[in-house]
Protein backbone atom coordinates (compact mmCIF):
# COMPACT_ATOMS: atom_id res chain seq x y z
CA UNK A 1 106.05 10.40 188.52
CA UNK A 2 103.72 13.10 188.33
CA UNK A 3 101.69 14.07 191.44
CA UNK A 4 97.83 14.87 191.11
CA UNK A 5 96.41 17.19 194.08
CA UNK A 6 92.40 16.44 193.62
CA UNK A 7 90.87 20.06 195.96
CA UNK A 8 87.91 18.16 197.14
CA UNK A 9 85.36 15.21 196.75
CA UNK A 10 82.69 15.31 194.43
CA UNK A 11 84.32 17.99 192.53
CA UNK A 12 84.66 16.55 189.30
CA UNK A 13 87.56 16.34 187.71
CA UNK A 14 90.11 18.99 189.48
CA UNK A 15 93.81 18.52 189.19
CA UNK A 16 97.00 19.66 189.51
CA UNK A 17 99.95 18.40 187.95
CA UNK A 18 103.80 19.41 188.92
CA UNK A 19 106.29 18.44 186.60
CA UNK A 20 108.97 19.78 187.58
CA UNK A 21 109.37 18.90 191.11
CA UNK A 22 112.45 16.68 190.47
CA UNK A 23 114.29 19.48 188.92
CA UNK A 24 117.09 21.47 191.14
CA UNK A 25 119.70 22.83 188.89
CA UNK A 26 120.08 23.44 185.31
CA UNK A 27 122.11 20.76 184.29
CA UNK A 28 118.06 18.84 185.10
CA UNK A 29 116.45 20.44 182.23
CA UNK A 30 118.01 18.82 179.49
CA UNK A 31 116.49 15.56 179.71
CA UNK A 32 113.31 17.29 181.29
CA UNK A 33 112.94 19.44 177.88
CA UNK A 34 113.46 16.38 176.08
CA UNK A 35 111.11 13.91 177.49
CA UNK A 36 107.77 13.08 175.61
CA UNK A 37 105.47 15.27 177.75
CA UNK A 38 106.98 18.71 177.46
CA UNK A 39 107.24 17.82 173.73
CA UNK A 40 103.62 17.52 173.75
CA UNK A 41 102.65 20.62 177.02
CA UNK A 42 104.98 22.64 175.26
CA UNK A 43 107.29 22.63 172.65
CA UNK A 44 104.87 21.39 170.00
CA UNK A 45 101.30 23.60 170.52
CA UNK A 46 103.90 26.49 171.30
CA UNK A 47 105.84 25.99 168.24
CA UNK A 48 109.30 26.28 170.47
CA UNK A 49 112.38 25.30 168.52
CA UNK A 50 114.23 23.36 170.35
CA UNK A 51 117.24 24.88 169.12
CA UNK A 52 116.74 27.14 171.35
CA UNK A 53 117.65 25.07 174.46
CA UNK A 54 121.38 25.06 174.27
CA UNK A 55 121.24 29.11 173.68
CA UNK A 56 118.52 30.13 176.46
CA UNK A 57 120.56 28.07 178.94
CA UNK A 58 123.70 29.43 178.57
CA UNK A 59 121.87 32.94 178.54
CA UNK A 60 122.94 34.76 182.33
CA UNK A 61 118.83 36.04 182.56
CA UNK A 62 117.61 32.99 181.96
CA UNK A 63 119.76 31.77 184.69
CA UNK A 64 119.05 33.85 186.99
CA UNK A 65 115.54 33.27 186.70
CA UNK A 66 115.77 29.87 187.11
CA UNK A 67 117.99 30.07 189.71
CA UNK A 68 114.85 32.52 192.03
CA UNK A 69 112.26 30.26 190.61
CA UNK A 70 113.71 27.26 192.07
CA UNK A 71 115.09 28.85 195.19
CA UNK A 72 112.06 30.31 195.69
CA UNK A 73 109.95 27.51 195.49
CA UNK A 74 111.85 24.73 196.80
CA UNK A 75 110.34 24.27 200.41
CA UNK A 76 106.78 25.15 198.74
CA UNK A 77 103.83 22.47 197.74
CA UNK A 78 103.46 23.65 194.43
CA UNK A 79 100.30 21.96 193.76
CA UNK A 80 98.80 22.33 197.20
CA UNK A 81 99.91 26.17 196.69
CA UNK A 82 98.01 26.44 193.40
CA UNK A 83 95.01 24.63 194.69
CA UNK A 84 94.39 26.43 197.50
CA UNK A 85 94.95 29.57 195.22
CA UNK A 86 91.72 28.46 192.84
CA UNK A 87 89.79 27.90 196.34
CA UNK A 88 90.20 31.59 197.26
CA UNK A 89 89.06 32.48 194.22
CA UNK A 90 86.26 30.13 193.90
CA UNK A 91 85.06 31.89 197.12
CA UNK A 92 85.65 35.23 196.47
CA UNK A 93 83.35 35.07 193.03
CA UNK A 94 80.71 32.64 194.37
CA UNK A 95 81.44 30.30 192.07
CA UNK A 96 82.37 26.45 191.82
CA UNK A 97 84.26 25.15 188.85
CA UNK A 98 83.20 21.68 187.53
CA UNK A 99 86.48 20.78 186.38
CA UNK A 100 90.41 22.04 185.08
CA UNK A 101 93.31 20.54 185.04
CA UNK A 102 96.71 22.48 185.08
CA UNK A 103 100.18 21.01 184.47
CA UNK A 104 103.04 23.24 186.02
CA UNK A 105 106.39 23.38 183.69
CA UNK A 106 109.58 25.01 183.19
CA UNK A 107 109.84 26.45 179.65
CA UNK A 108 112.30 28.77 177.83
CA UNK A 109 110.93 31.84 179.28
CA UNK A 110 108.89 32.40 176.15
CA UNK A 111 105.29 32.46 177.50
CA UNK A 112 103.12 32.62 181.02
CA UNK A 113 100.61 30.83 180.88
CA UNK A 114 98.13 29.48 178.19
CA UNK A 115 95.80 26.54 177.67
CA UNK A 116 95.82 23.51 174.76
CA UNK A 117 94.38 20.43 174.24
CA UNK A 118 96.20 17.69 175.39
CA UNK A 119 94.69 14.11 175.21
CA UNK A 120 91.68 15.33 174.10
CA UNK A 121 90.74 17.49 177.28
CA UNK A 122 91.31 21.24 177.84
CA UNK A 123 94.37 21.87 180.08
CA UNK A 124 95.82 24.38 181.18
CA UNK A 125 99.57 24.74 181.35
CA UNK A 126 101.50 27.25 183.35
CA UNK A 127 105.10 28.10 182.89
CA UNK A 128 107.22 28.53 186.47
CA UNK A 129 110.01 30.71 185.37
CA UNK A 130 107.74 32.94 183.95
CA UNK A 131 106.78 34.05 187.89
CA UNK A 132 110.49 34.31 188.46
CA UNK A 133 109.93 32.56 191.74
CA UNK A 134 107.38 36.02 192.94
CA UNK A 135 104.04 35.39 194.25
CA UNK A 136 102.47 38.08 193.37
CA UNK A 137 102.96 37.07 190.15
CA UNK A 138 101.77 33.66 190.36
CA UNK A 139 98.50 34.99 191.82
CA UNK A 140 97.81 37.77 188.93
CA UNK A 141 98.47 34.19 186.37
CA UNK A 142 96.09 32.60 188.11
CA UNK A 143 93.61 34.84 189.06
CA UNK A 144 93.37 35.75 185.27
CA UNK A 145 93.26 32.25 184.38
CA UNK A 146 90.67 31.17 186.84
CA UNK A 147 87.94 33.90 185.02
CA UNK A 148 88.34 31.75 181.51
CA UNK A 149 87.66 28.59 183.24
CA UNK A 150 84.48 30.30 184.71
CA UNK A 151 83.06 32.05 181.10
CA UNK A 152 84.17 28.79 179.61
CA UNK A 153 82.32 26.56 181.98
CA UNK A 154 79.51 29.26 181.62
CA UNK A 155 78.98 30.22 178.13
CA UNK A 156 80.27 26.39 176.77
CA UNK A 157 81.90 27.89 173.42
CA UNK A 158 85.14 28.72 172.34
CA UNK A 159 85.63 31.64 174.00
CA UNK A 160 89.07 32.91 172.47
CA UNK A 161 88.42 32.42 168.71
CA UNK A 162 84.83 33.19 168.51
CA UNK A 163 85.13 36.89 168.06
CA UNK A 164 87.84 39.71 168.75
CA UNK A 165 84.98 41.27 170.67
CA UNK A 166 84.28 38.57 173.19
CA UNK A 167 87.88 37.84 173.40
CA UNK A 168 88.90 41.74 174.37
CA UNK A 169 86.01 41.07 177.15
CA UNK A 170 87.86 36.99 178.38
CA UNK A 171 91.06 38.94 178.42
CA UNK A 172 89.85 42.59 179.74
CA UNK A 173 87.95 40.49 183.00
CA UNK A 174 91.12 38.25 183.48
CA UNK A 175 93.64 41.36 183.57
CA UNK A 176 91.02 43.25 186.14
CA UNK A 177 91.03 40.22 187.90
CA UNK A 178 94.37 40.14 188.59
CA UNK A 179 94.43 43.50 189.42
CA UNK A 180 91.52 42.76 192.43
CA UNK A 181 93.71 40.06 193.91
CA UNK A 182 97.11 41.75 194.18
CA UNK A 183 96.15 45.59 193.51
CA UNK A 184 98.68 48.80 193.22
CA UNK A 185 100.61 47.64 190.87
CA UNK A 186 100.81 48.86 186.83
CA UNK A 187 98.53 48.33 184.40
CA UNK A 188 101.19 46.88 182.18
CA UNK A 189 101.72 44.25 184.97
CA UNK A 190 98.04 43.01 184.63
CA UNK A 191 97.91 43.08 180.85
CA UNK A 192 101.81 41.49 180.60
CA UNK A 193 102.92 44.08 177.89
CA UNK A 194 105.26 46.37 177.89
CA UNK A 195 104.58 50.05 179.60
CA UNK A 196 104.95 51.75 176.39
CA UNK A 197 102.01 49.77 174.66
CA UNK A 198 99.56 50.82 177.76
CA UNK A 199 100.26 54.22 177.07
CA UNK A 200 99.99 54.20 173.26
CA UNK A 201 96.76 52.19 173.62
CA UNK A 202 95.44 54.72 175.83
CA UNK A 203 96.73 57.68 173.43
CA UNK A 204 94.99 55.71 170.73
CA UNK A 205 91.93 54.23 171.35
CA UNK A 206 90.22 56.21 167.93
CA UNK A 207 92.81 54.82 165.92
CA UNK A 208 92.28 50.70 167.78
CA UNK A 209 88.73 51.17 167.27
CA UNK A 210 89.20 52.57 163.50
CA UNK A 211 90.92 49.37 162.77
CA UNK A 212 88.15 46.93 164.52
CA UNK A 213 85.34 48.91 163.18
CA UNK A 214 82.99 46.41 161.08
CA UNK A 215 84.70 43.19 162.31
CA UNK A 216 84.13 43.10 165.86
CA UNK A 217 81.56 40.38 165.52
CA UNK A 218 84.74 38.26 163.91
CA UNK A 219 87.57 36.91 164.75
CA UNK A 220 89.47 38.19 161.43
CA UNK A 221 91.19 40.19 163.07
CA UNK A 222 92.52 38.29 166.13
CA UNK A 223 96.39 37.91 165.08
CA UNK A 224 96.48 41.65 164.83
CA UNK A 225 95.45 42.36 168.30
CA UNK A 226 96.42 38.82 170.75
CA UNK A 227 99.28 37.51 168.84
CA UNK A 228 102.90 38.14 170.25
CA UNK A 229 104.50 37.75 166.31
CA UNK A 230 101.45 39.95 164.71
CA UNK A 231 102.82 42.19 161.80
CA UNK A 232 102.61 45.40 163.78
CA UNK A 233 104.34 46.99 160.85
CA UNK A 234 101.47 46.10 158.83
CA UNK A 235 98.57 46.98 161.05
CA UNK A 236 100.22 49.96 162.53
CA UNK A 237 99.59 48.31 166.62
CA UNK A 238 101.60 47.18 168.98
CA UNK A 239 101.78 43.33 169.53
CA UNK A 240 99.04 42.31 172.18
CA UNK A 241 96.70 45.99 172.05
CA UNK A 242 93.86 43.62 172.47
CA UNK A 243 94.25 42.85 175.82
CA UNK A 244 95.15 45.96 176.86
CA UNK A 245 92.21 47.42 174.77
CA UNK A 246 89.96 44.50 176.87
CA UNK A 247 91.88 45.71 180.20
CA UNK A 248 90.75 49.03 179.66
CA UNK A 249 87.25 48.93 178.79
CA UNK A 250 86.19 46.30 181.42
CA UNK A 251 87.70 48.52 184.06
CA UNK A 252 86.08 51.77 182.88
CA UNK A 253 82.53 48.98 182.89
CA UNK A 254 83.65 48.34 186.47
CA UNK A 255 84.61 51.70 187.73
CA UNK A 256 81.21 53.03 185.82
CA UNK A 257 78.56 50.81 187.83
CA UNK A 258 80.82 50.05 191.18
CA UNK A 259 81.42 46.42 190.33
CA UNK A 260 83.53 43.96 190.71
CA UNK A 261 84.93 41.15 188.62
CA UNK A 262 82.51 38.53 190.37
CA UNK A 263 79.41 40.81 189.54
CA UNK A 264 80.13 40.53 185.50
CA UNK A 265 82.22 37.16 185.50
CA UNK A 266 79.13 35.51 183.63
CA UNK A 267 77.74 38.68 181.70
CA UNK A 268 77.85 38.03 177.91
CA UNK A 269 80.31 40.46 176.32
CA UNK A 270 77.89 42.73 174.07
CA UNK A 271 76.50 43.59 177.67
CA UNK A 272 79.82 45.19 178.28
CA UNK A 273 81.45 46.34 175.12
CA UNK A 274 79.00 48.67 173.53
């Protein structure tokens, strides 16, 4: 059975799901991966094959990220945890969500975090291993996560396919997020790339601009810069340049006017990126 933590009364409809509470040791994921709901949280909107099961368990990193994960979790309320988490933020920007829901799984180390429609409602679905059992990390994850329920909630669109624009500003305010609540760590850490792609970005920003110019308004362009699999032999970028790109200019915004994340969380994009 899954367990649903509801924060507080009269809050709408606020959840948090753990599905993976029953699972201790490896041998647990097989019939976890192959039961009807991780099908549908994961494997399926992900496009996971689930060849891929036998191989990533077998694989000694993999393991050993399990292995912290669980051990590091395993006298911790996950959902209580997480809840309280979205609290602090709530405070710290001033601002009440209406409603989210988040389901908590163990995947194949593919992803982080990410959200789908699942039964016809937005959810949001969060992938354990992916924290390697570290708080820190499961605060940045969150804390970035908790800004697109907010300009969701706020602007009532589709805020990730609307534009490449808007979508460098949702990512670029969720990466300086997470670098407000846990702060001194790497820029690659809050943008989840690789160190070398910060520092290209950075020694590059004519030629990222060069090959947005004209289409910012659109979201033609979106596989080029967000997509893990874009053809970066064909557009000449490294995979995921749009969020550091987004990183980037919101903190130069930020640094510019002494703000902080909760004093732009609502401001349209074209207020930012100009």
């Amino acid at each position: 059975m899954l367990k649903e933590i509801k924060i507080s009364e009269n809050r709408g409809d606020i959840m948090v799901f753990n599905t993976c509470k029953n699972i201790f040791k490896l041998n647990d994921l097989y019939d976890y991966f192959n039961s009807d709901l991780i099908n549908e949280l994961y494997f399926k909107p992900k496009k996971v094959n689930k060849d891929l099961i036998n191989k990533t368990l077998n694989d000694s990193s993999y393991i050993e990220k399990f292995n912290n994960t669980i051990n590091n979790y395993k006298d911790c309320d996950i959902e209580k945890l997480i809840s309280e988490k979205m609290n602090r933020f709530e405070e710290d920007t001033s601002f009440k969500l209406d409603s989210y829901k988040i389901y908590v799984i163990i995947g194949l180390d593919t992803t982080t975090i990410y959200s789908i429609k699942y039964k016809d409602e937005d959810v949001t679905v969060l992938l354990l291993e992916s924290t390697n059992g570290n708080i820190d990390t499961l605060d940045m994850l969150l804390a970035h996560e908790f800004t697109h329920f907010v300009r969701r909630q706020i602007f009532k669109r589709d805020i990730f396919e609307n534009s490449i624009g808007e979508r460098f500003i949702v990512e670029g305010i969720g990466c300086n997020y997470s670098r407000e609540i846990v702060p001194n760590k790497e820029d690659y850490e809050y943008c989840i790339v690789n160190k070398d792609t910060v520092e290209w970005v950075k020694n590059n920003i004519d030629k990222v601009e060069t090959h947005m110019s004209g289409k910012i308004d659109t979201n033609e362009l979106m596989s080029d810069f967000f997509y893990m699999f874009a053809d970066t032999e064909k557009t000449g970028l490294p995979a995921r340049t749009g969020y550091v790109y987004g990183y980037l200019k919101v903190k130069e915004y930020l640094e510019n006017n002494n703000l902080k994340i909760k004093d732009i969380i609502d401001k349209d994009w074209k207020d930012i990126l100009n």
